[in-house]
Every structure is written in structure tokens, then in C-alpha cells.
PDB file of N, CA and C in Angstrom:
ATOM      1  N   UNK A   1      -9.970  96.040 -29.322  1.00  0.00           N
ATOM      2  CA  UNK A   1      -8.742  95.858 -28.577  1.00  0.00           C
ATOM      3  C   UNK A   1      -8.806  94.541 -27.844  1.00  0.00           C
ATOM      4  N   UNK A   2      -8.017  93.433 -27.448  1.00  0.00           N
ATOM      5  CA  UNK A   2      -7.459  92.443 -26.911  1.00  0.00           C
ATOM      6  C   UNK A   2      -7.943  92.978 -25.345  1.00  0.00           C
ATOM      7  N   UNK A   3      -8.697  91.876 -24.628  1.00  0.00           N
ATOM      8  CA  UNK A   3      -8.752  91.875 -23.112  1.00  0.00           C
ATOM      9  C   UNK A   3      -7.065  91.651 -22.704  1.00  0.00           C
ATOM     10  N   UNK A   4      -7.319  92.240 -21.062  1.00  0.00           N
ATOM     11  CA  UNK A   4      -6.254  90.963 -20.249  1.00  0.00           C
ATOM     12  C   UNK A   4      -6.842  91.218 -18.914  1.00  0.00           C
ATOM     13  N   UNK A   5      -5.948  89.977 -18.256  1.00  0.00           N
ATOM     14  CA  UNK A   5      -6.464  90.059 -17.073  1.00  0.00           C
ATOM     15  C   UNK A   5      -5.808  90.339 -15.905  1.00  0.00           C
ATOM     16  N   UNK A   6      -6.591  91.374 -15.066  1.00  0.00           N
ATOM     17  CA  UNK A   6      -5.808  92.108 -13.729  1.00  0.00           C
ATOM     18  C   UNK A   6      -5.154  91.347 -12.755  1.00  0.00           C
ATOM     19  N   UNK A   7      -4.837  91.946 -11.748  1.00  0.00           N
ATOM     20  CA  UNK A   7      -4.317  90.986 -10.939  1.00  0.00           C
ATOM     21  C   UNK A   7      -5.055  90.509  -9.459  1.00  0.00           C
ATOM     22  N   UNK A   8      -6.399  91.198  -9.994  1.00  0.00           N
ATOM     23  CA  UNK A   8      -7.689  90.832  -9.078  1.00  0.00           C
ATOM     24  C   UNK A   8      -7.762  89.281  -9.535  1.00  0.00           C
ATOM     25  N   UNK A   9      -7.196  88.828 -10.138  1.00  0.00           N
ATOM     26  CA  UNK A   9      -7.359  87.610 -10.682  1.00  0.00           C
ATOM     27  C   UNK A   9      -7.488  86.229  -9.763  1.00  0.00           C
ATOM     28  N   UNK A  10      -8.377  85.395  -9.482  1.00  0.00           N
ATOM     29  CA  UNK A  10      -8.569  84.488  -8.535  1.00  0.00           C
ATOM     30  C   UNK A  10      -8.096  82.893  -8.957  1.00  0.00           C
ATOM     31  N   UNK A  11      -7.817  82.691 -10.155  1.00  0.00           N
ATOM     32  CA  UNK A  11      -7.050  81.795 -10.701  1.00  0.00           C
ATOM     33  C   UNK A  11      -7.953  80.595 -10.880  1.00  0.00           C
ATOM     34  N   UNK A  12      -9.362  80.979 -11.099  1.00  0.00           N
ATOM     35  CA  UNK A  12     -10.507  79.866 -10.976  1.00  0.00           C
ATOM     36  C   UNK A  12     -10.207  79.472 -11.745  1.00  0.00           C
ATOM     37  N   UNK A  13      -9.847  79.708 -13.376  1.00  0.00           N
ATOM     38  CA  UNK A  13     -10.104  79.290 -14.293  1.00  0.00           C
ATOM     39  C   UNK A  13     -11.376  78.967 -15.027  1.00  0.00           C
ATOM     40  N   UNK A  14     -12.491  79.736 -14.800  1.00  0.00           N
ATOM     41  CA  UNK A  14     -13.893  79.884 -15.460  1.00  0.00           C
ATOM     42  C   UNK A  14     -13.481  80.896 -17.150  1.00  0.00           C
ATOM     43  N   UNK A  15     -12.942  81.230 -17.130  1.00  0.00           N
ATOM     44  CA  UNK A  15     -12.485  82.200 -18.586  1.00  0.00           C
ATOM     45  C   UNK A  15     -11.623  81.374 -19.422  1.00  0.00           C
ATOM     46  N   UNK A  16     -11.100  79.992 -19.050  1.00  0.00           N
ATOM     47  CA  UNK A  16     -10.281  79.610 -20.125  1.00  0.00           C
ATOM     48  C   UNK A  16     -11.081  78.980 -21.208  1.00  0.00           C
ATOM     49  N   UNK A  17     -12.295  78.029 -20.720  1.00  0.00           N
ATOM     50  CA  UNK A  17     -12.594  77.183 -21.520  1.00  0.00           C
ATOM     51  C   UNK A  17     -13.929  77.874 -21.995  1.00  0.00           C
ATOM     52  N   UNK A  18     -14.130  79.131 -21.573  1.00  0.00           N
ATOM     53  CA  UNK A  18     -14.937  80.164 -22.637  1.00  0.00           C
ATOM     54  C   UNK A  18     -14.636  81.148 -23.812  1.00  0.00           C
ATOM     55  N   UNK A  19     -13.118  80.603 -24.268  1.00  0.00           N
ATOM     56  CA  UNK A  19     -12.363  81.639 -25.218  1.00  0.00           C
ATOM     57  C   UNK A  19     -12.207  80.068 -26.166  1.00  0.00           C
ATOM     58  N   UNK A  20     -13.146  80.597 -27.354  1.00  0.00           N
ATOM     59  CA  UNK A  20     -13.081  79.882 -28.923  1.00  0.00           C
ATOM     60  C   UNK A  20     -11.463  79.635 -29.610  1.00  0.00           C
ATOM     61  N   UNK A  21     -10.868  80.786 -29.075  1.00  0.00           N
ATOM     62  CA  UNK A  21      -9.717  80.988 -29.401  1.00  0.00           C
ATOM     63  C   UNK A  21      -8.212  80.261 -29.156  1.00  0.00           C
ATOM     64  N   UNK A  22      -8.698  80.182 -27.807  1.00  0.00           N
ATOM     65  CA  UNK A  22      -7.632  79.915 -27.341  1.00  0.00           C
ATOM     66  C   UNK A  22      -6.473  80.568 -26.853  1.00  0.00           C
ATOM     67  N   UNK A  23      -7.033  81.634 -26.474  1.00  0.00           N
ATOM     68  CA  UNK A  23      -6.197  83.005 -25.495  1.00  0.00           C
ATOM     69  C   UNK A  23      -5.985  83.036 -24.741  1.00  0.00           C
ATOM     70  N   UNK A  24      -6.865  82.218 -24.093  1.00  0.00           N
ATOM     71  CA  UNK A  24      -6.378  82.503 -22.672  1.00  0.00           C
ATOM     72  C   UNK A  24      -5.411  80.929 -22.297  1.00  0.00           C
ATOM     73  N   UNK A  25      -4.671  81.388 -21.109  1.00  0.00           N
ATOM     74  CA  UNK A  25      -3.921  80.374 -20.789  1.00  0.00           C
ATOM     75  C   UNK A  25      -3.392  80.546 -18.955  1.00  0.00           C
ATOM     76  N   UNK A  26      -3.119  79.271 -17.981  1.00  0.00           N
ATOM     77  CA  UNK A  26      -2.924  79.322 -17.459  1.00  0.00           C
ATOM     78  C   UNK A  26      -1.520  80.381 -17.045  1.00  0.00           C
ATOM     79  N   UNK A  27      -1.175  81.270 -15.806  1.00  0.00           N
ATOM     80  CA  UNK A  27      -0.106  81.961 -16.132  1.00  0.00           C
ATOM     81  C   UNK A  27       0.078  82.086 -14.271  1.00  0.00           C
ATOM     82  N   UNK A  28       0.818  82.695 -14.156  1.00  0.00           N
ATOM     83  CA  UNK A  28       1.997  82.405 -12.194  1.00  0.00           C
ATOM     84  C   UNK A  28       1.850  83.996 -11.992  1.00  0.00           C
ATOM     85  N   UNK A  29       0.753  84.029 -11.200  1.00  0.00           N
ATOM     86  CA  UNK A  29      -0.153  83.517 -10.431  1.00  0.00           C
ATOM     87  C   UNK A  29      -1.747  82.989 -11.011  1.00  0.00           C
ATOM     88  N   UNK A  30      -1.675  84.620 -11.862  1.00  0.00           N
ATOM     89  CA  UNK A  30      -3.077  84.461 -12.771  1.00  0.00           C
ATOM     90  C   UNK A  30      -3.179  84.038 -14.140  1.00  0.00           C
ATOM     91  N   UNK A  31      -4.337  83.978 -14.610  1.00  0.00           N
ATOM     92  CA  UNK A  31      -4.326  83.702 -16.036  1.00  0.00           C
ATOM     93  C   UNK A  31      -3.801  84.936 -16.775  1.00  0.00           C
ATOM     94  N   UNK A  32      -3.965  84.686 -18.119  1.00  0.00           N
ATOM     95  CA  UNK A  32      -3.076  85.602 -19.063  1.00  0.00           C
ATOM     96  C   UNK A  32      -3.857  85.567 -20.392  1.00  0.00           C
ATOM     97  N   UNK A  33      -4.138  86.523 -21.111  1.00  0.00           N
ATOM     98  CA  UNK A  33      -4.702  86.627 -22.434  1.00  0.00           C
ATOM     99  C   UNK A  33      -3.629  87.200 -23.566  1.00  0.00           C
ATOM    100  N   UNK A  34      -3.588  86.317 -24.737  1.00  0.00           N
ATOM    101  CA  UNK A  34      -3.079  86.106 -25.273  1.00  0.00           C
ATOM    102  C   UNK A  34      -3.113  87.064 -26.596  1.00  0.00           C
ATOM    103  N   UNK A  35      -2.977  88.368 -26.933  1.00  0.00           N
ATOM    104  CA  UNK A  35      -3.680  89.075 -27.255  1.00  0.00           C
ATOM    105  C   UNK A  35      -3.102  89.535 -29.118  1.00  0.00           C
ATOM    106  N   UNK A  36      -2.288  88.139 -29.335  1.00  0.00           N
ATOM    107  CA  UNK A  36      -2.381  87.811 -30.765  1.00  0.00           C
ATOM    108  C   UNK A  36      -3.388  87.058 -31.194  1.00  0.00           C
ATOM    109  N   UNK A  37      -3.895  86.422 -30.189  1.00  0.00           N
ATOM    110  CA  UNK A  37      -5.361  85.522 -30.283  1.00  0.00           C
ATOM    111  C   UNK A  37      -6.960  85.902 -29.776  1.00  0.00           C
ATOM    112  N   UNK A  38      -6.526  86.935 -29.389  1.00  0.00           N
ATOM    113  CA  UNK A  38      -8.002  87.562 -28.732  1.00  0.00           C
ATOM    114  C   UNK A  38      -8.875  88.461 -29.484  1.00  0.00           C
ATOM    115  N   UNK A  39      -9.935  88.180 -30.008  1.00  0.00           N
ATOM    116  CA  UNK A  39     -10.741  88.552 -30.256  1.00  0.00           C
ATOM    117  C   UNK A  39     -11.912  89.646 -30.183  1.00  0.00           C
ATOM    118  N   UNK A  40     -12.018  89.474 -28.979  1.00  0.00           N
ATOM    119  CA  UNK A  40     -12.845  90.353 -28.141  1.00  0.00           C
ATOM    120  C   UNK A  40     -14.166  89.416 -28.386  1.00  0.00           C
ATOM    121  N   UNK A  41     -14.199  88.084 -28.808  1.00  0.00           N
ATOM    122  CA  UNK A  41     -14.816  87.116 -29.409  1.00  0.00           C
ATOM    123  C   UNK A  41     -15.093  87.514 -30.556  1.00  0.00           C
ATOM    124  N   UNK A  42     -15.415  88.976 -31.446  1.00  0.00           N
ATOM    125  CA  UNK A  42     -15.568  88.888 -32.297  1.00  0.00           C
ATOM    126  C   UNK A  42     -15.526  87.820 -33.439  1.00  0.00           C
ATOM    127  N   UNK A  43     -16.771  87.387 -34.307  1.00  0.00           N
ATOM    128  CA  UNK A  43     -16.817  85.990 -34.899  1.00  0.00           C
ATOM    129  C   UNK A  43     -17.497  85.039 -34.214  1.00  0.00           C
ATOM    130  N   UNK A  44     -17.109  84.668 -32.423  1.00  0.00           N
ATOM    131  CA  UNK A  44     -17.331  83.851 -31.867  1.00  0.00           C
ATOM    132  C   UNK A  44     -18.729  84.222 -31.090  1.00  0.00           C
ATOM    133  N   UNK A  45     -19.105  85.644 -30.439  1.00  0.00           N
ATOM    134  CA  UNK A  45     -20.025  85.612 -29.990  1.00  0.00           C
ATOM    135  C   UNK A  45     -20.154  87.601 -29.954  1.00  0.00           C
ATOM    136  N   UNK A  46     -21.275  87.676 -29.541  1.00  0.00           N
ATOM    137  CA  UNK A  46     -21.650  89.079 -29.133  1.00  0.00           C
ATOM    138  C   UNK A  46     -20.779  89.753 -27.863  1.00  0.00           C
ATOM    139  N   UNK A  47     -20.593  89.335 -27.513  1.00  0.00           N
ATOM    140  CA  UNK A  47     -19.698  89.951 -26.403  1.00  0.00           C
ATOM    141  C   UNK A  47     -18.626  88.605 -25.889  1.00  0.00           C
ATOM    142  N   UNK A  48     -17.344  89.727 -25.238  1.00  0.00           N
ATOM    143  CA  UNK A  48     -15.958  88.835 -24.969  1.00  0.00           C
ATOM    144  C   UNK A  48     -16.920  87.737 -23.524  1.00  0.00           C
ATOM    145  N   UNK A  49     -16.959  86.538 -24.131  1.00  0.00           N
ATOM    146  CA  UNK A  49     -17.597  85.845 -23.398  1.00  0.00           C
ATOM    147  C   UNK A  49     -16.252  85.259 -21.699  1.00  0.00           C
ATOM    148  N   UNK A  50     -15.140  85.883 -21.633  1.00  0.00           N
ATOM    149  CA  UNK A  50     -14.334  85.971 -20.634  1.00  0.00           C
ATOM    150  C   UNK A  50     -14.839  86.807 -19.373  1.00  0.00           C
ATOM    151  N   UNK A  51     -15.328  87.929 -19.760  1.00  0.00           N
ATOM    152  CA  UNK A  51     -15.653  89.045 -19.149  1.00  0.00           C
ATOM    153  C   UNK A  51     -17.219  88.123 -18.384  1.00  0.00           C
ATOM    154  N   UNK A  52     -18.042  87.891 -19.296  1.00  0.00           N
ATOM    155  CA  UNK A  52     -19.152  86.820 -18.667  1.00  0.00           C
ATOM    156  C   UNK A  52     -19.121  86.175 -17.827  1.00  0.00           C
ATOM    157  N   UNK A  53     -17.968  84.998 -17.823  1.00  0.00           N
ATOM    158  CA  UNK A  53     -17.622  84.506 -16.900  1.00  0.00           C
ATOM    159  C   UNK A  53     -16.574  84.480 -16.059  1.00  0.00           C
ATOM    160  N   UNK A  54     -16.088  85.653 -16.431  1.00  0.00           N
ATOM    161  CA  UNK A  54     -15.590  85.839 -14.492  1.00  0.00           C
ATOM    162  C   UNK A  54     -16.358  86.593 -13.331  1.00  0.00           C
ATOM    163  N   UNK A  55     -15.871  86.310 -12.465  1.00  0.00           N
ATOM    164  CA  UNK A  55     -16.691  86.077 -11.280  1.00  0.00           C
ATOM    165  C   UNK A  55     -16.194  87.429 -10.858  1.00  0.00           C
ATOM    166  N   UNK A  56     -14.650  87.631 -10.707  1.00  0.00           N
ATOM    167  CA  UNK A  56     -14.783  88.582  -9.925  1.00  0.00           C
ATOM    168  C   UNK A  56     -14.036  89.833 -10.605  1.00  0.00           C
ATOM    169  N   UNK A  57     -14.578  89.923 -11.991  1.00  0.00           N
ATOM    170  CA  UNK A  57     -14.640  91.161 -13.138  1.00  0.00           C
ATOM    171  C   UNK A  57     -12.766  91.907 -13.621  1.00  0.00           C
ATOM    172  N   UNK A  58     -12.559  90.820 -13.581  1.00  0.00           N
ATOM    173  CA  UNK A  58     -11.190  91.103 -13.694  1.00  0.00           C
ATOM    174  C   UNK A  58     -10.309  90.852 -15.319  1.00  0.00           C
ATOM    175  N   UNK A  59     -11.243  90.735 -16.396  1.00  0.00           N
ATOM    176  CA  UNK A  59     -10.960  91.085 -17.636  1.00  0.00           C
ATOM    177  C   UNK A  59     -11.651  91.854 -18.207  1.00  0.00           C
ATOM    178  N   UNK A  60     -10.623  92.832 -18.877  1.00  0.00           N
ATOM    179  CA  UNK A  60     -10.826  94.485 -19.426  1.00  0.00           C
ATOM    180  C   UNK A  60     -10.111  94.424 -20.357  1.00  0.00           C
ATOM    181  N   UNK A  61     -10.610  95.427 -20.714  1.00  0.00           N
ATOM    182  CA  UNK A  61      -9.820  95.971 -22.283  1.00  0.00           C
ATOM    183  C   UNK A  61      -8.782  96.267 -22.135  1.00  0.00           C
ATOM    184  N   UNK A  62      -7.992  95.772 -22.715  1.00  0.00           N
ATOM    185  CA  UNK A  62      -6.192  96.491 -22.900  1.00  0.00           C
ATOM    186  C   UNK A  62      -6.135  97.186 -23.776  1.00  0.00           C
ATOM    187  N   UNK A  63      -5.892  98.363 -23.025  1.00  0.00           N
ATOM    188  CA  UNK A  63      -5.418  99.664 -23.894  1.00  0.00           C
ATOM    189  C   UNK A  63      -4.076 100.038 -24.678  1.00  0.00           C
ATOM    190  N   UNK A  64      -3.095  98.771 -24.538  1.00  0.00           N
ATOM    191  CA  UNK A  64      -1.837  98.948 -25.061  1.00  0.00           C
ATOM    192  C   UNK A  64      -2.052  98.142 -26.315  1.00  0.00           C
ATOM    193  N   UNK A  65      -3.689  97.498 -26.721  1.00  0.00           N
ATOM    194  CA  UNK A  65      -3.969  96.674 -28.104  1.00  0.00           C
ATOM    195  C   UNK A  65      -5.053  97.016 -28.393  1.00  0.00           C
ATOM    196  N   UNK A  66      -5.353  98.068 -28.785  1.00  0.00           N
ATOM    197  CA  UNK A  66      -6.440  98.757 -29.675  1.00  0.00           C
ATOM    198  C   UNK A  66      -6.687  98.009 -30.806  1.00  0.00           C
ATOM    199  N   UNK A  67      -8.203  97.761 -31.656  1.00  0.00           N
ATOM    200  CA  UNK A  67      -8.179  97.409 -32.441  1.00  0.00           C
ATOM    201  C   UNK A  67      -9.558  97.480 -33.017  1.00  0.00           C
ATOM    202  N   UNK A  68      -9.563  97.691 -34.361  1.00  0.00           N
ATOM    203  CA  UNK A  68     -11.358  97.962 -34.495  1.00  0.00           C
ATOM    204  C   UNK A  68     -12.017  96.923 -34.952  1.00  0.00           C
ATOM    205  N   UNK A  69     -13.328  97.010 -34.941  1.00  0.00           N
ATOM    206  CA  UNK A  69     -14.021  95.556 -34.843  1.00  0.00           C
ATOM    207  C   UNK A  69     -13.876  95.039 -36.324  1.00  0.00           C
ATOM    208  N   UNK A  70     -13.016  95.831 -37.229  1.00  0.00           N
ATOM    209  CA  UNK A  70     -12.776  95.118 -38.909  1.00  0.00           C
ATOM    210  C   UNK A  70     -11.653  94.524 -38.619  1.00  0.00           C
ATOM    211  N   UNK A  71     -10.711  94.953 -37.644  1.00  0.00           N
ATOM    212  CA  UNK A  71      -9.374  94.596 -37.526  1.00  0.00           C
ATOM    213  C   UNK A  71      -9.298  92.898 -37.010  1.00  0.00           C
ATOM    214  N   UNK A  72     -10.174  92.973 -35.707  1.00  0.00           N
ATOM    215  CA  UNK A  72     -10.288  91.895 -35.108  1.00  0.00           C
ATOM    216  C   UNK A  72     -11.359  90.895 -35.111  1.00  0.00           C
ATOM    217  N   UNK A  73     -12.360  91.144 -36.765  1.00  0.00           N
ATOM    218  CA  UNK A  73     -12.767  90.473 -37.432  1.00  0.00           C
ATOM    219  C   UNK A  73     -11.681  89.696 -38.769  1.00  0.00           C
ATOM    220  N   UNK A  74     -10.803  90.457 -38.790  1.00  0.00           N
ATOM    221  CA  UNK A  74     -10.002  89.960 -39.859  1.00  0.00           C
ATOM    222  C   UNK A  74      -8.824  88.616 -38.817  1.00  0.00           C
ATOM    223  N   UNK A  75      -9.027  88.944 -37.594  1.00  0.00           N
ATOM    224  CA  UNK A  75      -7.863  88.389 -37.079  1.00  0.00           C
ATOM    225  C   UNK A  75      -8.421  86.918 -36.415  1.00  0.00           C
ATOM    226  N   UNK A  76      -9.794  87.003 -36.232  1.00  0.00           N
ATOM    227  CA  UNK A  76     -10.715  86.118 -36.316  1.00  0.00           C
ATOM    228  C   UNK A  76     -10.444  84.640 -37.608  1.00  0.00           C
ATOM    229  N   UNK A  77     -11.065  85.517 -39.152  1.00  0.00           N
ATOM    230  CA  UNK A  77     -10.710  84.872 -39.566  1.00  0.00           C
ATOM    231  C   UNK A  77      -9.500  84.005 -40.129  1.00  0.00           C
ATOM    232  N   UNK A  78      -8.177  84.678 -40.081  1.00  0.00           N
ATOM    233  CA  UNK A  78      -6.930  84.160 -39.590  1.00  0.00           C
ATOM    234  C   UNK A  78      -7.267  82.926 -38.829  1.00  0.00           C
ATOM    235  N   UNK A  79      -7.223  82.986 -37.417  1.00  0.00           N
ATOM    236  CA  UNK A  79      -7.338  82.186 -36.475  1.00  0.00           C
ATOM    237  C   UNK A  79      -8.517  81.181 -36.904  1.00  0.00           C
ATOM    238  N   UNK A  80      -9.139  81.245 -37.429  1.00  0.00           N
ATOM    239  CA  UNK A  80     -10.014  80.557 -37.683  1.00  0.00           C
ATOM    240  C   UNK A  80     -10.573  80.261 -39.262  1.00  0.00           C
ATOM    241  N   UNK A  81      -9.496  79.374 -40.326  1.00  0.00           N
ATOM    242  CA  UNK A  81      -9.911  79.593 -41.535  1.00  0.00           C
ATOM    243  C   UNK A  81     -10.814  78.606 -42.031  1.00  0.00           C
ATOM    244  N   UNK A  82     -11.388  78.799 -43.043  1.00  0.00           N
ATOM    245  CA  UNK A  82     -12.613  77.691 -43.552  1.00  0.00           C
ATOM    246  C   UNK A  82     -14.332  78.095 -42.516  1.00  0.00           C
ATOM    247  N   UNK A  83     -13.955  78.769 -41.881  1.00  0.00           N
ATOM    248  CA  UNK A  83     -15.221  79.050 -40.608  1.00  0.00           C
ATOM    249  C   UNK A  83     -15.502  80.116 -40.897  1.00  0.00           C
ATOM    250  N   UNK A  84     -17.238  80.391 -40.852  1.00  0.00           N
ATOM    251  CA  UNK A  84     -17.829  81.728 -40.984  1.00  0.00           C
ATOM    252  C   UNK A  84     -17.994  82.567 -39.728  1.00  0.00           C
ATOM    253  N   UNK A  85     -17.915  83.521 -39.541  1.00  0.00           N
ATOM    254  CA  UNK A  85     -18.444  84.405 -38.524  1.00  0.00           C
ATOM    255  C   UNK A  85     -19.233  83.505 -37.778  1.00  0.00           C
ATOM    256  N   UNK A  86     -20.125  83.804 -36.328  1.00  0.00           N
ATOM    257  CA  UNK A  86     -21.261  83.444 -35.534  1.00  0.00           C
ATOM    258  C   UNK A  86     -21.679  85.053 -35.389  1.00  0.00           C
ATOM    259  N   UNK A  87     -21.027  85.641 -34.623  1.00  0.00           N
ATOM    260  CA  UNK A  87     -21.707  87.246 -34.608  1.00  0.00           C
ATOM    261  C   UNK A  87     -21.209  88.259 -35.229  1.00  0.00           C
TER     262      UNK A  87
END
């Protein structure tokens, strides 16, 4: 399933330039995940490297975008063609 982010959100911006993807994006007040583009990093790394770096734990799983790790391996490679997996 696609992260997003709460509204614990501190607007550091430490989670943008850790998404391969390009999901995340600046948004009024907080950031915003983009969750035709989100991964869960799947492809990109072992774990949603967003969740890593935020500070104050405010990206989670969205439950309104379920998705299984074939699904959002396939959506990976979409987003990313000519490129192999990393994890």
C-alpha cells in the first residue's frame, strides 16, 4: 500500500529527497505522497526509506491504497523502465 503523510507533519522536508520516485512533494501545510508513485520503495530499497527519515514518524501506510508487494513491484517498474530492481 502507498504511504502518506499525517498532519503531525513538521514540513522539514527530510522525506522528499529520500523518495527514488518522486512522490513525495511539497504540499500547504505539509508534505504529500503521491500514491500513483509510491512504492513503499519497493525496487528502490528494503524499506519505505520516508518513514527512515522522518523525524517525527509521521508517514504510514495508507489504508485507502492497499497493494501487494507484486503489485507495487510492477508499479515500480512502470515508473522506472530500462532499470532493474535494487531490493
Amino acid at each position: 500500500m502507498a504511504y502518506k503523510i499525517t498532519e503531525e507533519c513538521i514540513a522539514c522536508g527530510a522525506c522528499e529527497p529520500e523518495c527514488d520516485n518522486k512522490a513525495i512533494t511539497e504540499g500547504d501545510p505539509v508534505y504529500i505522497i503521491d500514491p500513483d508513485k509510491c512504492t513503499e520503495c519497493v525496487g528502490n530499497a528494503d524499506m519505505p526509506m520516508c518513514v527512515e527519515a522522518c523525524s517525527v514518524d509521521c508517514c504510514v501506510p495508507d489504508p485507502d491504497h492497499k497493494e501487494t508487494k507484486e503489485q507495487l513491484l510492477e508499479k515500480w517498474k512502470k515508473l522506472n523502465p530500462g532499470k532493474e530492481p535494487k531490493a
